[in-house]
C-alpha atoms as a PDB file:
ATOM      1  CA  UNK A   1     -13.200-109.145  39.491  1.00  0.00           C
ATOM      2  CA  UNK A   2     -12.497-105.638  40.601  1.00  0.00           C
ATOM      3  CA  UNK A   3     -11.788-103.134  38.486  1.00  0.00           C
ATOM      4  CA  UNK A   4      -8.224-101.019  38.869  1.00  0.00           C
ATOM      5  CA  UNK A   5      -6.853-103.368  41.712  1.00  0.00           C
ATOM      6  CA  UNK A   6      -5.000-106.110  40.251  1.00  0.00           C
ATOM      7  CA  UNK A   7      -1.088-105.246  38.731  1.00  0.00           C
ATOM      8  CA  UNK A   8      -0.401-105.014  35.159  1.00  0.00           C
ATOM      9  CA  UNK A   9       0.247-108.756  33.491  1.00  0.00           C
ATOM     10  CA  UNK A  10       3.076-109.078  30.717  1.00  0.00           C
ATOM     11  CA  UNK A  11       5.955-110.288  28.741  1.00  0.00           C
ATOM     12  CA  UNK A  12       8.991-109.947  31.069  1.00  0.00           C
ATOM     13  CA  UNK A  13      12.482-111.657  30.380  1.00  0.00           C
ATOM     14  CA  UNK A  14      13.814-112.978  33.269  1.00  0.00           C
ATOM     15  CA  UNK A  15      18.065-113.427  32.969  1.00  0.00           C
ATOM     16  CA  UNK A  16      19.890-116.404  34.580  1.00  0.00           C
ATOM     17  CA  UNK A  17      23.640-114.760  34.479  1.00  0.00           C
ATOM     18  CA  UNK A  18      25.519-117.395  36.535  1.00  0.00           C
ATOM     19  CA  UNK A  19      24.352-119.975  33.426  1.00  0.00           C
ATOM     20  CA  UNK A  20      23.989-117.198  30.744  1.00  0.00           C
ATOM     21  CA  UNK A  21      20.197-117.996  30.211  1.00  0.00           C
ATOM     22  CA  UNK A  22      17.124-115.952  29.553  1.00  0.00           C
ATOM     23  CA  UNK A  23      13.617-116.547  28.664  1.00  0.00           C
ATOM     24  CA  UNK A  24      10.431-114.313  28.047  1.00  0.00           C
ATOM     25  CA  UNK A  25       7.279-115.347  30.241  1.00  0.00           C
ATOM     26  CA  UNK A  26       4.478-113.288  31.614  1.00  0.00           C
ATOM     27  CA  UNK A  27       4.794-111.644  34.881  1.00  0.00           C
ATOM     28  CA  UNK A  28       3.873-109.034  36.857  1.00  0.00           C
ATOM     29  CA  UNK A  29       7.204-108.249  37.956  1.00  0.00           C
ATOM     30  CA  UNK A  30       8.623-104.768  37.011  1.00  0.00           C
ATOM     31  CA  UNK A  31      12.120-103.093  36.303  1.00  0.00           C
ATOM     32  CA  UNK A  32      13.071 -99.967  35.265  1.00  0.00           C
ATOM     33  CA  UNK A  33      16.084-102.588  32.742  1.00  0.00           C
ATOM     34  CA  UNK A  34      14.980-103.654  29.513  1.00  0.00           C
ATOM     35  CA  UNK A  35      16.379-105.944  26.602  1.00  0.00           C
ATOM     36  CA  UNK A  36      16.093-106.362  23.476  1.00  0.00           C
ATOM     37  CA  UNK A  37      14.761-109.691  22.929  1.00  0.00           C
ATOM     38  CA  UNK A  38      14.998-112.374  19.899  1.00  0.00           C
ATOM     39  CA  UNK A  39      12.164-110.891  17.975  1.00  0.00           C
ATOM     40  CA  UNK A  40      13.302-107.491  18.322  1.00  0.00           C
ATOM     41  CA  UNK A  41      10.863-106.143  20.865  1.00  0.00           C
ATOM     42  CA  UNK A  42      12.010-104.065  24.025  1.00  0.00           C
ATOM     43  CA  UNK A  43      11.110-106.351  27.364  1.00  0.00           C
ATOM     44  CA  UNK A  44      11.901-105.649  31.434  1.00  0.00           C
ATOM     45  CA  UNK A  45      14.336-107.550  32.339  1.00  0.00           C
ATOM     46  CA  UNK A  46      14.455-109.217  36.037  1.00  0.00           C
ATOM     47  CA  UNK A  47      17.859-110.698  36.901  1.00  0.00           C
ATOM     48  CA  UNK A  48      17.710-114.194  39.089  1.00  0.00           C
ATOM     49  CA  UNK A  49      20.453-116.187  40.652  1.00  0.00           C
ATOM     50  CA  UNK A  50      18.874-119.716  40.294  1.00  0.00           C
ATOM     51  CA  UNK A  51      17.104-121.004  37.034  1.00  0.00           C
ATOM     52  CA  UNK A  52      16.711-123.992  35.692  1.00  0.00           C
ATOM     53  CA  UNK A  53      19.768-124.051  33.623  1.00  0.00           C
ATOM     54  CA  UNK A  54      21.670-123.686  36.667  1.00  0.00           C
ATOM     55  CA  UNK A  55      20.200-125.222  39.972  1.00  0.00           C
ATOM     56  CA  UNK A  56      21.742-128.930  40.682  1.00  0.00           C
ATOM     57  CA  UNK A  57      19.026-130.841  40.731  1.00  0.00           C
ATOM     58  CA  UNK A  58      17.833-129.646  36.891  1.00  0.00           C
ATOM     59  CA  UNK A  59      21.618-130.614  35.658  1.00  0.00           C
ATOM     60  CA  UNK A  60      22.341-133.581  37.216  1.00  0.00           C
ATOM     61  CA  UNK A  61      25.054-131.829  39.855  1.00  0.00           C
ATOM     62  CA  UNK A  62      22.927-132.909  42.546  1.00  0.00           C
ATOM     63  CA  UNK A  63      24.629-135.114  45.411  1.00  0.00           C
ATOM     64  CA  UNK A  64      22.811-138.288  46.094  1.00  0.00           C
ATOM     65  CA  UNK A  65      22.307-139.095  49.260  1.00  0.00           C
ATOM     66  CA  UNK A  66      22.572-142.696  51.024  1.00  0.00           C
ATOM     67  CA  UNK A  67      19.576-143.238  53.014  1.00  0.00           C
ATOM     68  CA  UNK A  68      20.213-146.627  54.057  1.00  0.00           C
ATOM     69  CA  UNK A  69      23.835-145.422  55.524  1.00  0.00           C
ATOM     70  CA  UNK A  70      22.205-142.421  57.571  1.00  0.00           C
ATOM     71  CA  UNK A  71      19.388-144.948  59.102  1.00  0.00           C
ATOM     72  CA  UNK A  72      22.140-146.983  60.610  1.00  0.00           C
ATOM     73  CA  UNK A  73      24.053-144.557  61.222  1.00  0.00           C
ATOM     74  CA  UNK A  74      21.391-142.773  63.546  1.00  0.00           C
ATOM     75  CA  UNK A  75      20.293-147.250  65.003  1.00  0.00           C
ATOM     76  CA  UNK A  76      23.886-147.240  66.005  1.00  0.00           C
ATOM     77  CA  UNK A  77      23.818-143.336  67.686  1.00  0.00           C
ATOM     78  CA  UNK A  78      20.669-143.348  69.175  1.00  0.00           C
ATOM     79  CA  UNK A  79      19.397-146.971  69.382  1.00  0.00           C
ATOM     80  CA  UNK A  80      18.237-148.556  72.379  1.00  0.00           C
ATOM     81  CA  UNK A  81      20.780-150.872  74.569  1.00  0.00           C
ATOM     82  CA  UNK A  82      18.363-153.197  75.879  1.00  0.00           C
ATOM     83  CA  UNK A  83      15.778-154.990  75.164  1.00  0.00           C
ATOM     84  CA  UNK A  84      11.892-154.030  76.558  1.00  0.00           C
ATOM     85  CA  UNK A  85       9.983-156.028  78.221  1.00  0.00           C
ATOM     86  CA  UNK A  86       5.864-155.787  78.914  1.00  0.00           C
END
C-alpha cells in the first residue's frame, strides 16, 4: 500500500433522526458535528435519512406484492389472440 494516499479510518456515529437511532461504526466519512456518545467519547456525527430502524423492508412495513395477479394481469393485456401455427 501507498503511503499518505488513502483517507483517515475511524469511529463515526452515524444518526437515523426520522427513527431516533444512532450507532458508532468505522468510516471514513467526515463532519465538522460531533456527539457525545454512550461511553463518553466525542465522535463525528453523519446524519442519514434511511437506516435500518426505519426503511420498510427491515420493519415489516413493506407492501407485498402479488406476483401471480400481475402475470395475468399482463396474459390478459398483452397476450396473443390466436393461436400459431408452424
Amino acid at each position: 500500500m501507498k503511503k499518505n494516499i488513502h483517507p483517515e479510518y475511524r469511529p463515526v456515529v452515524f444518526r437515523d433522526a426520522s427513527a431516533h437511532h444512532s450507532f458508532l461504526t468505522n468510516s471514513t466519512r467526515t463532519s465538522s458535528t460531533t456527539v457525545t456518545w454512550e461511553d463518553g467519547k466525542e465522535y463525528p456525527v453523519i446524519d442519514i435519512e434511511i437506516s435500518s430502524a426505519s426503511h420498510p423492508f427491515h420493519t415489516g412495513r413493506a407492501a407485498v406484492r402479488d406476483a401471480a395477479g400481475r402475470i395475468e394481469q399482463f396474459r390478459r393485456r398483452y397476450g396473443r389472440t390466436g393461436v400459431l401455427t408452424a
